[in-house]
N, C-alpha and C. Protein backbone atom coordinates (compact mmCIF):
# COMPACT_ATOMS: atom_id res chain seq x y z
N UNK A 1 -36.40 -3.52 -38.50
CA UNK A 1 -36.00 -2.44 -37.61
C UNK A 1 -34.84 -1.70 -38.26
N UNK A 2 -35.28 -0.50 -38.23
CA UNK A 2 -33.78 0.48 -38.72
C UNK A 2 -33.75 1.60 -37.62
N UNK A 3 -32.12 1.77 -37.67
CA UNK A 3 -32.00 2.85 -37.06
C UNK A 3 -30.66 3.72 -37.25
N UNK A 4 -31.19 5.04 -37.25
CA UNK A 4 -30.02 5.99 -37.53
C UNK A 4 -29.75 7.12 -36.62
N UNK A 5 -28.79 7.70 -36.40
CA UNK A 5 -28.52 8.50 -35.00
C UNK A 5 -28.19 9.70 -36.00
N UNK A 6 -28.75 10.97 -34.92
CA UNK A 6 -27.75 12.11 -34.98
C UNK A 6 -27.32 12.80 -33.74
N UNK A 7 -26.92 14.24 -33.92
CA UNK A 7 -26.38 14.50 -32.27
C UNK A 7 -26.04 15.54 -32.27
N UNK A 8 -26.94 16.15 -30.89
CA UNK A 8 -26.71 17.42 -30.79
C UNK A 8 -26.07 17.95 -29.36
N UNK A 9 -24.91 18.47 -29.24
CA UNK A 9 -24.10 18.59 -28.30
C UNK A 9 -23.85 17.58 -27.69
N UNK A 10 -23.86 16.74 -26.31
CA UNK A 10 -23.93 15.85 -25.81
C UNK A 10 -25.22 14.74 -25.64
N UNK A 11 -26.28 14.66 -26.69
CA UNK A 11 -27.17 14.29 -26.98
C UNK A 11 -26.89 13.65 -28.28
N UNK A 12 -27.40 12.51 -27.93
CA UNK A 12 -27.76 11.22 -29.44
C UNK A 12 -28.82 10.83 -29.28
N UNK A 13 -29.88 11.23 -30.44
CA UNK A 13 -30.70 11.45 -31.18
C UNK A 13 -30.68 9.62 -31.58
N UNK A 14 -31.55 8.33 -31.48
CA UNK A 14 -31.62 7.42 -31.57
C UNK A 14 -33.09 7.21 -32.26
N UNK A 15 -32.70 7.36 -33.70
CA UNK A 15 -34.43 7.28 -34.69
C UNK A 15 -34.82 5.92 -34.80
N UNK A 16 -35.70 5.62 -34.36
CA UNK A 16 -36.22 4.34 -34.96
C UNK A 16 -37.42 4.06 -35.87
N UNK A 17 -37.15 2.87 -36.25
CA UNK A 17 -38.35 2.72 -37.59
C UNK A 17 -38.74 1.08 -37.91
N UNK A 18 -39.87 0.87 -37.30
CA UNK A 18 -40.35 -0.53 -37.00
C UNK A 18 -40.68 -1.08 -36.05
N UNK A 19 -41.38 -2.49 -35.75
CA UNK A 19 -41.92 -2.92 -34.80
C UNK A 19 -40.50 -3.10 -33.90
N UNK A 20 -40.73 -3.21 -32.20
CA UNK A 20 -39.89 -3.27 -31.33
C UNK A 20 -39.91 -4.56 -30.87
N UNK A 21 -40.01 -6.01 -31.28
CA UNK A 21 -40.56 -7.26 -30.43
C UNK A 21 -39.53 -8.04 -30.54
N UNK A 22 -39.84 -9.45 -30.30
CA UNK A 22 -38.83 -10.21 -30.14
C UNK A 22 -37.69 -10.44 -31.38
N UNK A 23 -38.34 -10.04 -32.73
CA UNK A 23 -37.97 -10.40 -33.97
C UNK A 23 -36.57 -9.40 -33.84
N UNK A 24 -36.90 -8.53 -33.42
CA UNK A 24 -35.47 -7.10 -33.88
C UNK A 24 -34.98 -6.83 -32.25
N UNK A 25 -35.28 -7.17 -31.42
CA UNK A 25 -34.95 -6.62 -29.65
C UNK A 25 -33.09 -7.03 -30.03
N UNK A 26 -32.39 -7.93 -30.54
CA UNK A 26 -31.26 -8.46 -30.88
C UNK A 26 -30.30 -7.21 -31.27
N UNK A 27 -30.87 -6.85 -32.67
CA UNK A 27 -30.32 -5.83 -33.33
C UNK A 27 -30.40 -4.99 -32.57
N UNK A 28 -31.75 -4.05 -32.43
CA UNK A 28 -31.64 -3.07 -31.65
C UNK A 28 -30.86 -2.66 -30.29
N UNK A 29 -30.36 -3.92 -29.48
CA UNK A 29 -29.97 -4.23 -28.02
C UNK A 29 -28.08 -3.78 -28.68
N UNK A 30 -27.78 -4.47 -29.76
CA UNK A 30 -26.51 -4.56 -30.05
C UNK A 30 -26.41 -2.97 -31.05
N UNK A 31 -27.11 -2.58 -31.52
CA UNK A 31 -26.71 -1.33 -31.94
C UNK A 31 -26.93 -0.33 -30.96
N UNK A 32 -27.36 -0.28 -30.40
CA UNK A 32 -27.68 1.14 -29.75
C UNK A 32 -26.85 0.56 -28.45
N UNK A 33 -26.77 -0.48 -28.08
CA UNK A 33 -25.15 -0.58 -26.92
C UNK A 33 -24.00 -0.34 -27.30
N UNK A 34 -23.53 -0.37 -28.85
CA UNK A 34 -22.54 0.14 -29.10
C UNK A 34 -22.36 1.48 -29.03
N UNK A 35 -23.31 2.05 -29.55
CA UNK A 35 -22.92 3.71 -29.35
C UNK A 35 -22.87 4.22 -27.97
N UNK A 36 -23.86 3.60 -27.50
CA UNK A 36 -23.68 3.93 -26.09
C UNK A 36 -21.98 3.71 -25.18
N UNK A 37 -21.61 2.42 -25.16
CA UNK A 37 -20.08 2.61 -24.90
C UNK A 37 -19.24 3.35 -25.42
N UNK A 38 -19.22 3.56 -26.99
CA UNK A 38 -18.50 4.10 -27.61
C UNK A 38 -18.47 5.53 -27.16
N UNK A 39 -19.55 6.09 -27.66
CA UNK A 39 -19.99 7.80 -27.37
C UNK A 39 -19.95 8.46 -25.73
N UNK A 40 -20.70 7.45 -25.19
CA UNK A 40 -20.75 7.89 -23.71
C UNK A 40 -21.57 8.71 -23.28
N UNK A 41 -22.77 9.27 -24.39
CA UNK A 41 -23.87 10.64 -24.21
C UNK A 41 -24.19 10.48 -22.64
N UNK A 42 -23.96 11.86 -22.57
CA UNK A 42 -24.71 12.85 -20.95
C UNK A 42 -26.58 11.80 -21.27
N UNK A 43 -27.11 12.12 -22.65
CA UNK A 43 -28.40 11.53 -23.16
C UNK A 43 -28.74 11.26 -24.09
N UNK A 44 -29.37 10.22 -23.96
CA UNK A 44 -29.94 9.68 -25.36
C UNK A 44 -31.46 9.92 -25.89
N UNK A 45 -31.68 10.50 -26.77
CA UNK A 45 -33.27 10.51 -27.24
C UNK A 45 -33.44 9.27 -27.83
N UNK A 46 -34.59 8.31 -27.26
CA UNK A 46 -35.34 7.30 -28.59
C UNK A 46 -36.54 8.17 -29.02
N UNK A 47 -36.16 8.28 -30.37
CA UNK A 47 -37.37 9.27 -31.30
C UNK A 47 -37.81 7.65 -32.01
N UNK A 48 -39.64 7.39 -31.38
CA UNK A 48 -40.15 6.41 -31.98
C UNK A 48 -41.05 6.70 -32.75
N UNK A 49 -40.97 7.70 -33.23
CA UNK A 49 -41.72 8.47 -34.32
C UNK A 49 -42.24 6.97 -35.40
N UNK A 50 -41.40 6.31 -35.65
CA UNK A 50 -41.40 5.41 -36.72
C UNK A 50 -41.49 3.78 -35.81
N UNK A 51 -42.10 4.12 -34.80
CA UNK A 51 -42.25 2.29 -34.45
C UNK A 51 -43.90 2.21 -33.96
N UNK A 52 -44.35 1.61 -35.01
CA UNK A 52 -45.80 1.73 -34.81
C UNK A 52 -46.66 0.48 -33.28
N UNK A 53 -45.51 -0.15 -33.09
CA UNK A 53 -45.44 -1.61 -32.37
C UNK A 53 -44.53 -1.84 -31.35
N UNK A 54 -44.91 -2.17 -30.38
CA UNK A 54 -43.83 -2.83 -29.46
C UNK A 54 -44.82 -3.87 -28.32
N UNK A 55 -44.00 -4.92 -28.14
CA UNK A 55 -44.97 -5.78 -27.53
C UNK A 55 -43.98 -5.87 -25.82
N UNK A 56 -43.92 -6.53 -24.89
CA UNK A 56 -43.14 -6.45 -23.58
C UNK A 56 -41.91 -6.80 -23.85
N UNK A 57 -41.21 -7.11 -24.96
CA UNK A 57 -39.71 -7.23 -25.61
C UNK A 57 -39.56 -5.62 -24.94
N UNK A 58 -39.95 -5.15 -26.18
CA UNK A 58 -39.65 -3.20 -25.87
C UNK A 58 -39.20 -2.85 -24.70
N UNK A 59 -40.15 -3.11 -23.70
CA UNK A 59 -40.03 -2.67 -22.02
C UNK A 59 -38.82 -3.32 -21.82
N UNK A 60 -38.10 -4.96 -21.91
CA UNK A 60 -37.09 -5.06 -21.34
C UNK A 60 -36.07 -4.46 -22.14
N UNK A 61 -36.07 -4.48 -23.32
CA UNK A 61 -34.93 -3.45 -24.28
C UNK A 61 -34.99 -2.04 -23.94
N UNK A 62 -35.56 -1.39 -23.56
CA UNK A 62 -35.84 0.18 -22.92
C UNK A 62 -35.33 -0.09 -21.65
N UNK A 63 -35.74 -0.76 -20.81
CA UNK A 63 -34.92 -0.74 -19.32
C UNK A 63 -33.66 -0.98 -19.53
N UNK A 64 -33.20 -2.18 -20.34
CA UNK A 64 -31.69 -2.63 -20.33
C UNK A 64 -30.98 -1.04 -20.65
N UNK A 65 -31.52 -0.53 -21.88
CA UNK A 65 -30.73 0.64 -22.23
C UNK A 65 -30.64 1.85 -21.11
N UNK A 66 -31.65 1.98 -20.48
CA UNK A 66 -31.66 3.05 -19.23
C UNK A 66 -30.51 2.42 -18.11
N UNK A 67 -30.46 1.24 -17.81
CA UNK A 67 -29.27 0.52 -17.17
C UNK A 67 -27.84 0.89 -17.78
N UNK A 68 -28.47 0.56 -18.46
CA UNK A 68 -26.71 0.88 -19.62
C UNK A 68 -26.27 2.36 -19.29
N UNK A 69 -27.41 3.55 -19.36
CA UNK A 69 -26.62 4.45 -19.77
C UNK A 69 -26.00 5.21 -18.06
N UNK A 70 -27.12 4.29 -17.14
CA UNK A 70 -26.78 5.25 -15.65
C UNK A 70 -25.35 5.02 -15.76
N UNK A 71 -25.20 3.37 -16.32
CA UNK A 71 -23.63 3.53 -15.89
C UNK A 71 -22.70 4.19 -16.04
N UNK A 72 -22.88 5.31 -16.75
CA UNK A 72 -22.15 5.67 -17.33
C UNK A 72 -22.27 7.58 -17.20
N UNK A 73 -23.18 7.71 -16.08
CA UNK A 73 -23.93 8.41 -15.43
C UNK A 73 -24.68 9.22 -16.58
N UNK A 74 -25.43 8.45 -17.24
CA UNK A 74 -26.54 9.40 -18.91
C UNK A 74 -27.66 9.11 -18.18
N UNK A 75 -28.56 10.24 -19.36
CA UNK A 75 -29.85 9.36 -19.12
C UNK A 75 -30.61 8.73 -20.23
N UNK A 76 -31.95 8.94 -20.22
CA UNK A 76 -32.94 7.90 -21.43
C UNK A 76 -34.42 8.86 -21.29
N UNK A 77 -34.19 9.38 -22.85
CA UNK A 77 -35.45 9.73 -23.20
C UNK A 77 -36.23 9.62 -24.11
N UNK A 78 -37.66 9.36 -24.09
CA UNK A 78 -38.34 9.17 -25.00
C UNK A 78 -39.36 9.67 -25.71
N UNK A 79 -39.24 10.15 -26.59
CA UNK A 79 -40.17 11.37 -27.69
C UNK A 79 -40.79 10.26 -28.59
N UNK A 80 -42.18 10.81 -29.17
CA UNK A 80 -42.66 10.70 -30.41
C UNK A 80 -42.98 9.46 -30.16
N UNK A 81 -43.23 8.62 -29.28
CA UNK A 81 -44.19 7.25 -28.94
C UNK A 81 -45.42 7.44 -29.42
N UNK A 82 -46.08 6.72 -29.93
CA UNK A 82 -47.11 6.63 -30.44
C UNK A 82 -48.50 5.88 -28.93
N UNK A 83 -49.90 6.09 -29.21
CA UNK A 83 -50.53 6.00 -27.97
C UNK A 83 -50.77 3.90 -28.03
N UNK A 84 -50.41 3.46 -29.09
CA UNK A 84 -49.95 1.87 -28.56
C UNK A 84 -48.75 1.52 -27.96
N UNK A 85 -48.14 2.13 -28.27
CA UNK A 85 -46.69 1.96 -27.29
C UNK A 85 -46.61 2.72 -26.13
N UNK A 86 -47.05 3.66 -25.89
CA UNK A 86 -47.04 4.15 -24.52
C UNK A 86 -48.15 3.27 -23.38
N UNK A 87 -49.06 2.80 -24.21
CA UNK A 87 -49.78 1.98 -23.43
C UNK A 87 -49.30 0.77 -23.07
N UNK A 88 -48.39 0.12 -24.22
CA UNK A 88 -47.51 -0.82 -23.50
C UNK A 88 -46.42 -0.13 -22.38
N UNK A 89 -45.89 0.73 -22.21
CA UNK A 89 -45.03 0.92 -21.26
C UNK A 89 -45.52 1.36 -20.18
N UNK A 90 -47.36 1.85 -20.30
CA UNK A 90 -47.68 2.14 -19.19
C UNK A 90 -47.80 1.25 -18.15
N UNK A 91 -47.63 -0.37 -18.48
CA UNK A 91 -47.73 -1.21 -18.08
C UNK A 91 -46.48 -2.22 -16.94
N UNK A 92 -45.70 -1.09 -16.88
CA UNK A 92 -44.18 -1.01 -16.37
C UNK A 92 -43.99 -0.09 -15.68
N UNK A 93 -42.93 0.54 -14.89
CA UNK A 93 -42.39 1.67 -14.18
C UNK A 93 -41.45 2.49 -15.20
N UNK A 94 -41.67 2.31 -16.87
CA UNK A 94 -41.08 3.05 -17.31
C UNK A 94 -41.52 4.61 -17.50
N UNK A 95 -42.20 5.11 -17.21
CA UNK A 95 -42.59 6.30 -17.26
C UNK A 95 -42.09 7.24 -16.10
N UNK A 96 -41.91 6.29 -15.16
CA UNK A 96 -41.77 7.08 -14.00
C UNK A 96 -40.04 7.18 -13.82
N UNK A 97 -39.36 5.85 -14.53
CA UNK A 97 -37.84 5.97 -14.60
C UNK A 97 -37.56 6.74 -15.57
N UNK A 98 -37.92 7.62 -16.63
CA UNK A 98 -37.38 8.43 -17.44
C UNK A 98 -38.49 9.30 -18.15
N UNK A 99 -37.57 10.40 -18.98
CA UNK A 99 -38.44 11.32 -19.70
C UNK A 99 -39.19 10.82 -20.98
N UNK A 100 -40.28 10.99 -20.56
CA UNK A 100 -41.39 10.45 -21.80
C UNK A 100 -42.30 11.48 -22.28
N UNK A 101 -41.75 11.94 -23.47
CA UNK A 101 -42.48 13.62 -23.98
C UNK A 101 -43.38 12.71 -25.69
């Protein structure tokens, strides 16, 4: 799993690249919570342009982060999912808790 941010106005841009499962949910949970405290974005994009995989790890690492950011009154959006991963999340209320383009 890699990931690199950019940012546009009050928006962070959150690229990812690799499977989303139990192997990387660690990393991913601890990097992208840091920026999140740190930065404080109004929103966050996950651009999964580059994660060909995610198994029900994903769904609880995607909710935790949508938790994370209300607190802080942000939100959570998600671009460039591929149609295996959206089918895993269709399998959840994540579609209906945030923007999924």
């Amino acid at each position: 799993m890699k990931i690199w941010y950019s940012e546009e106005n009050d928006t962070i841009i959150a690229h990812l690249e690799g499977d989303i499962d139990h192997h990387s949910v660690k990393y991913f949970k601890s990097n992208i919570d840091n920026v999140i405290e740190e930065k404080k974005p109004k929103t966050m994009v996950l651009d999964l342009k580059g994660v060909p995989f995610t198994d029900s790890s994903g769904i609880a690492i995607v909710i935790g982060r949508y938790k994370l950011l209300k607190e802080y009154n942000g939100t959570l959006k998600i671009i460039n999912a591929s149609k295996q991963v959206r089918k895993v999340f269709s399998f959840s209320a994540l579609e209906k808790m945030m923007i999924m383009e």
